[in-house]
C-alpha atoms as a PDB file:
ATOM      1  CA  UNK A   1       0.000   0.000   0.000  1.00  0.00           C
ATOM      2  CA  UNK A   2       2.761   2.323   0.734  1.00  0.00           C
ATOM      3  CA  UNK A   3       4.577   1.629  -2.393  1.00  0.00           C
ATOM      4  CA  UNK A   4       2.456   3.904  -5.002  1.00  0.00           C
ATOM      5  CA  UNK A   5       2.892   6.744  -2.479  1.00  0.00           C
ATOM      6  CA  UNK A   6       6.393   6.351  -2.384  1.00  0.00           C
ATOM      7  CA  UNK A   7       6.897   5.919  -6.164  1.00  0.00           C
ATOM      8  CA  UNK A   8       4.397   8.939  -6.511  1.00  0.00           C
ATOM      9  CA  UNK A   9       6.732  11.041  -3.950  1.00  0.00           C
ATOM     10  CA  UNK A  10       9.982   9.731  -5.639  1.00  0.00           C
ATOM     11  CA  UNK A  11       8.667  10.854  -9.023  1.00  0.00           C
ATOM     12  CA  UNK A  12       7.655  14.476  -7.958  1.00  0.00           C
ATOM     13  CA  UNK A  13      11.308  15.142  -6.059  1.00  0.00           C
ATOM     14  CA  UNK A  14      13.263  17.520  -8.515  1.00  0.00           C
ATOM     15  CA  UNK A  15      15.977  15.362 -10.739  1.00  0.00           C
ATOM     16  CA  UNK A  16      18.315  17.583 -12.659  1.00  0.00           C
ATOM     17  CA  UNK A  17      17.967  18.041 -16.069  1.00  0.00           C
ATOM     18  CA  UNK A  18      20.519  16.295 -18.175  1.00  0.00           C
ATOM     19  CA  UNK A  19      23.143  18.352 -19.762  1.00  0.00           C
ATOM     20  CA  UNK A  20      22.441  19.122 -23.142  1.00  0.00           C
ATOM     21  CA  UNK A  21      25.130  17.591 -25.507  1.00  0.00           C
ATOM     22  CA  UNK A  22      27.567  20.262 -26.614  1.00  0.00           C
ATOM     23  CA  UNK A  23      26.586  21.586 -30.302  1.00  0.00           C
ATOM     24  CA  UNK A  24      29.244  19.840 -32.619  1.00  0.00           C
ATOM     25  CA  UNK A  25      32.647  21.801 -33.629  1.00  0.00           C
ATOM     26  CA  UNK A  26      33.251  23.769 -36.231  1.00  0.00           C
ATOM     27  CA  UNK A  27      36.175  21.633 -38.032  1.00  0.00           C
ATOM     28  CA  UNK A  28      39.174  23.659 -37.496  1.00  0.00           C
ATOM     29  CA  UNK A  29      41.362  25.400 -40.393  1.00  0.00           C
ATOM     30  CA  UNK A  30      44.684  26.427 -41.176  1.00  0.00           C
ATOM     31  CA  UNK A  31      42.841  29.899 -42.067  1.00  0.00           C
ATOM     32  CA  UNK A  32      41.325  30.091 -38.542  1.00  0.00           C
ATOM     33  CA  UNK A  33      44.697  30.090 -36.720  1.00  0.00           C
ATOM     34  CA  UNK A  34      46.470  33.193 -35.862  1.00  0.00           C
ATOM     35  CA  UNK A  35      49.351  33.502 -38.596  1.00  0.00           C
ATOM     36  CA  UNK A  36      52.727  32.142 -36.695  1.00  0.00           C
ATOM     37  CA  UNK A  37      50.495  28.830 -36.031  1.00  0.00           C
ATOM     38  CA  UNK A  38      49.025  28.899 -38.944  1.00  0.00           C
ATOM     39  CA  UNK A  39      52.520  29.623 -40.799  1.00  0.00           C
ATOM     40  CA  UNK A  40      54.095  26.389 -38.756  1.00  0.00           C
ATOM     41  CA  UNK A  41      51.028  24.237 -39.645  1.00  0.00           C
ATOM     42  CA  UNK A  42      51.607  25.011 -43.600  1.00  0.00           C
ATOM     43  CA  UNK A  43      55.142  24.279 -43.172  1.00  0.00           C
ATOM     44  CA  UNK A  44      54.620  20.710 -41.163  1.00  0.00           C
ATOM     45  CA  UNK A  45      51.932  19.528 -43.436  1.00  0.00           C
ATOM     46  CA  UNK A  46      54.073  20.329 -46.688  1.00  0.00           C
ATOM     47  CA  UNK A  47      56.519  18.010 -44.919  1.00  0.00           C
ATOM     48  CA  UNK A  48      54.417  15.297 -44.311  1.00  0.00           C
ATOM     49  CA  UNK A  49      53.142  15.594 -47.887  1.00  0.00           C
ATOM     50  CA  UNK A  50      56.534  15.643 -49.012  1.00  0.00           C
ATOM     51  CA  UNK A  51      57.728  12.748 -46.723  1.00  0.00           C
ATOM     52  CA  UNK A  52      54.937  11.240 -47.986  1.00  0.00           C
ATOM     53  CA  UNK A  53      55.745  11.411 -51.496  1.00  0.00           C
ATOM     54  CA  UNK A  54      59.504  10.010 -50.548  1.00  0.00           C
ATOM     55  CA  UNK A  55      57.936   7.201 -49.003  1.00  0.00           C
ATOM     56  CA  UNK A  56      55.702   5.628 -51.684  1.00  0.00           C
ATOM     57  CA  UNK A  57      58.209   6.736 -54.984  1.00  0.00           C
ATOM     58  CA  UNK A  58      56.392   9.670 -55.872  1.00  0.00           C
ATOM     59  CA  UNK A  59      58.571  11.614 -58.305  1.00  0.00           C
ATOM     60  CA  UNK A  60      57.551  15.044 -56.669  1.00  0.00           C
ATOM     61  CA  UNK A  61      59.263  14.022 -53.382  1.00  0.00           C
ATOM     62  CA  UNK A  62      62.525  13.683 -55.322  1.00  0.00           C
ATOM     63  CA  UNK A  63      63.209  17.414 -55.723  1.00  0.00           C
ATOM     64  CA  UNK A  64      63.497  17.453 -52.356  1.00  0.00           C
ATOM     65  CA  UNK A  65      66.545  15.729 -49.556  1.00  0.00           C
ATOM     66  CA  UNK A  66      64.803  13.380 -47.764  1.00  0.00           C
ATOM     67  CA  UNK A  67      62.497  15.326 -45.180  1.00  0.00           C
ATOM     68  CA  UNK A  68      62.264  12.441 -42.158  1.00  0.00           C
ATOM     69  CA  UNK A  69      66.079  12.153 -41.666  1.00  0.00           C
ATOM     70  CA  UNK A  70      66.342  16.268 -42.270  1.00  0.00           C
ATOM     71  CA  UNK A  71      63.904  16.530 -39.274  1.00  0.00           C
ATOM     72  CA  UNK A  72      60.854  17.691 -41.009  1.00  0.00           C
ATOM     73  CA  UNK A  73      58.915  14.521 -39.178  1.00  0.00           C
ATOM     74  CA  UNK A  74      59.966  16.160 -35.418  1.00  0.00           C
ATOM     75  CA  UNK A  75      59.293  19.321 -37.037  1.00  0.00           C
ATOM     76  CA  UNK A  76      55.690  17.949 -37.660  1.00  0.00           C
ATOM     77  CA  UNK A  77      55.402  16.179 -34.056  1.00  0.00           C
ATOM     78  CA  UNK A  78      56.341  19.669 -32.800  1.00  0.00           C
ATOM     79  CA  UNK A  79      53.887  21.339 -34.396  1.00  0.00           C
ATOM     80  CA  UNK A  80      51.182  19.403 -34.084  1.00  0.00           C
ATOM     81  CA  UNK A  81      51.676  19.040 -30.594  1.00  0.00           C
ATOM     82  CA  UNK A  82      52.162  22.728 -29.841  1.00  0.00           C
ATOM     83  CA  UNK A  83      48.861  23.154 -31.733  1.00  0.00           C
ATOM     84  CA  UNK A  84      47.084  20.893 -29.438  1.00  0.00           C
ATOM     85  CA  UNK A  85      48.738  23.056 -26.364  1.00  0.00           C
ATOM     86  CA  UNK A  86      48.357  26.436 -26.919  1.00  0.00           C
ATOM     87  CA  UNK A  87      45.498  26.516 -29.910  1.00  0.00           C
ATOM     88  CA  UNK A  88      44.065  23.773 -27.682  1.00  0.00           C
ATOM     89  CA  UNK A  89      42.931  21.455 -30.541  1.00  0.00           C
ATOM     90  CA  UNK A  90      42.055  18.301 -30.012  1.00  0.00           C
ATOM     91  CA  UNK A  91      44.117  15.180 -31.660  1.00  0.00           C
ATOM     92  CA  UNK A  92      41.381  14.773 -33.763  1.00  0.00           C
ATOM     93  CA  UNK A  93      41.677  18.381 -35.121  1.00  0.00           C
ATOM     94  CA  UNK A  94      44.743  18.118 -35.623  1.00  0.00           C
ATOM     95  CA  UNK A  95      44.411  14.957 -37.350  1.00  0.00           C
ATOM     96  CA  UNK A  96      41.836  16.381 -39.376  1.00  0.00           C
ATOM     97  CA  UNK A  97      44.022  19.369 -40.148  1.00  0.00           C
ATOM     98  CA  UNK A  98      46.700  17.340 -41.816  1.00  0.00           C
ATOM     99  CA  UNK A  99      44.658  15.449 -43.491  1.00  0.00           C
ATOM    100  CA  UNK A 100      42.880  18.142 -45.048  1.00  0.00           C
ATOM    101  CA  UNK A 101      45.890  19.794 -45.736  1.00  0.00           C
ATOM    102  CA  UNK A 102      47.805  16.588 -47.575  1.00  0.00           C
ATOM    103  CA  UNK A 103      44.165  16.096 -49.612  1.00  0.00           C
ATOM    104  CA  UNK A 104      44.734  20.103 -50.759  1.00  0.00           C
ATOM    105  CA  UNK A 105      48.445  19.418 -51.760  1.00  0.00           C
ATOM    106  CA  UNK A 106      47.534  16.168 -53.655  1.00  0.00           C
ATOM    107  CA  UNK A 107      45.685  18.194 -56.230  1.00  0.00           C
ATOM    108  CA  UNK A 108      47.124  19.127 -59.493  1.00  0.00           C
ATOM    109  CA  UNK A 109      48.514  22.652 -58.077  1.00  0.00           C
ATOM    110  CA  UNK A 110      49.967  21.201 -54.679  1.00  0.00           C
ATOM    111  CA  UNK A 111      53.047  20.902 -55.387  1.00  0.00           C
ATOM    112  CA  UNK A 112      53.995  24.178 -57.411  1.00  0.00           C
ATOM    113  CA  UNK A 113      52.480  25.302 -53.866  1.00  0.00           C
ATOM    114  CA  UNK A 114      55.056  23.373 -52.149  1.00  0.00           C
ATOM    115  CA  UNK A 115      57.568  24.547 -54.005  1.00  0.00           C
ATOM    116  CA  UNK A 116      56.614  28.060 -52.990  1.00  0.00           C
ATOM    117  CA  UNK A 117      56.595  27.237 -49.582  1.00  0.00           C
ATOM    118  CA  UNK A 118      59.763  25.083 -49.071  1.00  0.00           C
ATOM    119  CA  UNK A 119      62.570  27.621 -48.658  1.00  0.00           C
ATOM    120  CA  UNK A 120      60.704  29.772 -46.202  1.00  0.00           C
ATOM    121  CA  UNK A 121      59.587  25.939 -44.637  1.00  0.00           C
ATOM    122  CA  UNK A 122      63.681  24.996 -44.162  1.00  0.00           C
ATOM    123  CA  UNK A 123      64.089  28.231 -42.945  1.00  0.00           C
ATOM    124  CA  UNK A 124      61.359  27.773 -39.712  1.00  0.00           C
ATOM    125  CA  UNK A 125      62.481  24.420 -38.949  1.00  0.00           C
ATOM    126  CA  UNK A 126      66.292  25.315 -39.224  1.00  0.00           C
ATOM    127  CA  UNK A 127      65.368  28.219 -36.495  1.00  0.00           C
ATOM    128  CA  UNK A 128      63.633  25.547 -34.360  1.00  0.00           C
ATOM    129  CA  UNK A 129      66.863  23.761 -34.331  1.00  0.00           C
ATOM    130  CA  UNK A 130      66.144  20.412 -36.477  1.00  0.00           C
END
């Protein structure tokens, strides 16, 4: 007898309402970054493009020494990382970052736009010592 009064006083106490589930992110771009992160980001994702290239025979890697043992890999890690500490991306921004930013030099103007970038790109990761 006492149970539908206590089910009818548990179901009239006050519950707290559920957190609403964060609208999704915004995917983050190169663009969005102020321009020293977003200069470091160009430069480490034309080195992974470029390692890339290296790695699988690509003939557009060959105009270039070979990026991992030059550093351009720890110049990437550091990057990436620092990105994820003071931008405070996630791993999967970052991921998605470099990802988008390999798909953009993969088209047919990517690596003219390589090219372009690659001296001032040695220069930044000569400064940062690699």
């Amino acid at each position: 007898m006492l149970t539908p009064f206590l089910l009818a006083a548990l179901a009239l106490q006050d519950t707290p309402a559920a957190e609403p589930a964060p609208p999704p992110r915004a995917p983050v771009t190169i663009d969005a970054l102020p321009i020293e992160q977003a200069a470091a980001a160009r430069c480490a994702i034309a080195f992974a493009t470029v390692s890339r290239w290296q790695r699988v025979g690509d003939a557009r890697g060959s105009a270039y020494p070979d990026i991992a043992a030059g550093g351009g890999r720890e110049f990437f890690v550091r990057v990436m990382a620092k990105l994820m500490d003071e931008a405070g991306l996630t791993r999967e921004d970052v991921v998605a970052l470099a990802e988008a930013g390999v798909e953009d030099h993969d088209r047919p103007d990517g690596a003219e736009r390589i090219a372009a970038l690659m001296p001032a790109c040695q220069l930044m990761k000569s400064a940062a010592g690699l």
